[in-house]
Protein backbone atom coordinates (compact mmCIF):
# COMPACT_ATOMS: atom_id res chain seq x y z
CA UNK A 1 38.32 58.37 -146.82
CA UNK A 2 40.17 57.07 -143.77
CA UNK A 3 38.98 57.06 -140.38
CA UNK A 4 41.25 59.64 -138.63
CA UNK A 5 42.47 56.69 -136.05
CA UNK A 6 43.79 54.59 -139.27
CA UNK A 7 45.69 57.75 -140.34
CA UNK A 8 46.99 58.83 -137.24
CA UNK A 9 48.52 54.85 -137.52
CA UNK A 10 49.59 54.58 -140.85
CA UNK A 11 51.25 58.28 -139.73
CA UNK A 12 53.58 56.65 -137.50
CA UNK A 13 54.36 53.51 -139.32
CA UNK A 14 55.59 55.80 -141.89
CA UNK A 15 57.27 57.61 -139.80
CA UNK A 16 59.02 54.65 -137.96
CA UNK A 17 59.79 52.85 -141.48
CA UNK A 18 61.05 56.19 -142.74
CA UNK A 19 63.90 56.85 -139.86
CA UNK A 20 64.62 52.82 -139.64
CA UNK A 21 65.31 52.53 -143.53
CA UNK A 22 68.48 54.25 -143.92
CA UNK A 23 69.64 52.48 -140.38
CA UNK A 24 69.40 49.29 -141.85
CA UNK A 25 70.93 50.87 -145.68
CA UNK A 26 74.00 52.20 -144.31
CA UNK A 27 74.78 48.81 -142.16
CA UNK A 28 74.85 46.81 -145.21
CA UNK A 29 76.72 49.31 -147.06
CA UNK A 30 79.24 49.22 -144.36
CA UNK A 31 79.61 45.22 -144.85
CA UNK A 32 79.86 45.83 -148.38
CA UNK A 33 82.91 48.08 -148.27
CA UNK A 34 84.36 45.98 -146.01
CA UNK A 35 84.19 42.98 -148.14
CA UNK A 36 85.19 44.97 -151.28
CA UNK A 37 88.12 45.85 -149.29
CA UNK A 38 88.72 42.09 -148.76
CA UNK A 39 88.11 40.71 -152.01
CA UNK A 40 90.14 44.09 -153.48
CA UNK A 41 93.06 43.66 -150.87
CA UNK A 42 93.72 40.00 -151.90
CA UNK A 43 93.89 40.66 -155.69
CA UNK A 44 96.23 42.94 -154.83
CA UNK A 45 98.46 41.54 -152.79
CA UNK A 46 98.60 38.43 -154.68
CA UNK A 47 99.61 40.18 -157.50
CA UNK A 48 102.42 42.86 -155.10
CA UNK A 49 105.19 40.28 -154.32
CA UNK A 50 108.11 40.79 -155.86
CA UNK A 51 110.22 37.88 -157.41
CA UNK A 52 113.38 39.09 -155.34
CA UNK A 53 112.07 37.13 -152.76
CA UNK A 54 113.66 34.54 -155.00
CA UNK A 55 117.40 35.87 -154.75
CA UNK A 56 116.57 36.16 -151.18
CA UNK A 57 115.88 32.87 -150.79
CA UNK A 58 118.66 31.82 -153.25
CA UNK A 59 121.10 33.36 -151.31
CA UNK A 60 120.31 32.94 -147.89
CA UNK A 61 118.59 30.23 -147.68
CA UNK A 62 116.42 29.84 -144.79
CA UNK A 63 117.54 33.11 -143.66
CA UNK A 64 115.72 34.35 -146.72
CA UNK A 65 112.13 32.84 -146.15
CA UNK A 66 112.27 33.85 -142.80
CA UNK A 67 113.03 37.70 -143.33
CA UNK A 68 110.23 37.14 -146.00
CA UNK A 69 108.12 36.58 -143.24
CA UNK A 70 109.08 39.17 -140.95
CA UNK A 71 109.58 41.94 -143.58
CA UNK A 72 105.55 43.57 -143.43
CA UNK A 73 104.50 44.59 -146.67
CA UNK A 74 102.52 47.69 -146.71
CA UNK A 75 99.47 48.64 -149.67
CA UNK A 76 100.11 51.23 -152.24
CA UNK A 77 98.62 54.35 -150.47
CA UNK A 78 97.24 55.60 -153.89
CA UNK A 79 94.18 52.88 -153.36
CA UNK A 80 92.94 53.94 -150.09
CA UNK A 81 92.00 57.75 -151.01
CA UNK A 82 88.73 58.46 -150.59
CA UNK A 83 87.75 55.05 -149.17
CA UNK A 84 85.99 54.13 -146.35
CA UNK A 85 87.50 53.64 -142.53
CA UNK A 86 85.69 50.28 -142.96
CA UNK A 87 87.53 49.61 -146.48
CA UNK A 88 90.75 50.64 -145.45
CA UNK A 89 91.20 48.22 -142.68
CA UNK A 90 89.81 45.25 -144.16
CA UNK A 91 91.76 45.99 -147.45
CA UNK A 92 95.02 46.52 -145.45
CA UNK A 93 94.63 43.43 -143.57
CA UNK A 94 93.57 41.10 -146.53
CA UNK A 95 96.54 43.41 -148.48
CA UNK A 96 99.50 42.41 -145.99
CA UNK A 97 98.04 38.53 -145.27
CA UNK A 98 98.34 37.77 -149.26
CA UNK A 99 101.43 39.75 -150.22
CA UNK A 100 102.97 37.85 -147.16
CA UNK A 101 102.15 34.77 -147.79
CA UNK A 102 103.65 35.96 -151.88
CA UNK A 103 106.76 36.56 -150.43
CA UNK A 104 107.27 33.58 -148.46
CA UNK A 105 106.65 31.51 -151.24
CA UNK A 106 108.94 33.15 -153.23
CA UNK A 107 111.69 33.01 -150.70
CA UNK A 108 110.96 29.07 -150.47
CA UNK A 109 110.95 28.95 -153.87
CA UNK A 110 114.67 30.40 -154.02
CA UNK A 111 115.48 28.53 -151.00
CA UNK A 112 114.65 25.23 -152.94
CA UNK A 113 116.73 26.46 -155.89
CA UNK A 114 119.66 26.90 -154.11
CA UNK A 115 119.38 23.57 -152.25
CA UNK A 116 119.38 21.84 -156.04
CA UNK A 117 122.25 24.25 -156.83
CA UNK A 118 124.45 23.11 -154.35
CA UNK A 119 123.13 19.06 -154.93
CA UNK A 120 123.66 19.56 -158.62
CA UNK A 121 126.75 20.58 -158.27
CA UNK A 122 128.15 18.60 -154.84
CA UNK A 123 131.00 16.06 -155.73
CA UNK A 124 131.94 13.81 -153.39
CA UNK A 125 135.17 12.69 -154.69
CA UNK A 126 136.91 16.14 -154.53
């Protein structure tokens, strides 16, 4: 049997413990969906730009990697339902940063392209 001091203590360091526990769960829960979001965001957007980039850059040259640049792609709504506020931004920002940097390179690729193209073809005699 315990003194009635000790359980009067042991009371509120179960209480304390108790209301500080699921603080401290939901905090790194939070971090969690926000790195999810990252990690999920990237894969994504790696995998979201499209190889028109490359006619793009083809055809307009440097005309074509900058518009890559400026054009902001935007993540498929469809994987943000039900997701946390946390989750949402982080994927959208990790989302547009990689499917940017996709298109770019695919512009530059085009842009390179073209440039043999027009060296591959160049005569200087005519």
């Amino acid at each position: 049997m315990m003194h009635p001091r000790y359980q009067k203590t042991v009371a509120v360091l179960l209480s304390i413990f108790m209301l500080t526990i699921p603080l401290m769960t939901n905090t790194a829960m939070a971090d969690g969906t926000c790195e999810e979001g990252m990690i999920d965001g990237k894969a994504d957007g790696h995998s979201a730009g499209s190889p028109l980039w490359i006619l793009a850059g083809f055809g307009c040259g440097c005309l074509g990697a900058g518009a890559a640049y400026l054009v902001k792609p935007s993540p498929p709504a469809e994987r943000l339902i039900g997701m946390s506020p946390e989750y949402v931004v982080c994927y959208t920002d990790s989302y547009k940063k990689e499917a940017r940097n996709r298109q770019v390179t695919y512009a530059i690729i085009g842009w390179g392209l073209g440039v043999v193209v027009v060296l591959a073809t160049y005569n200087p005699d005519d």
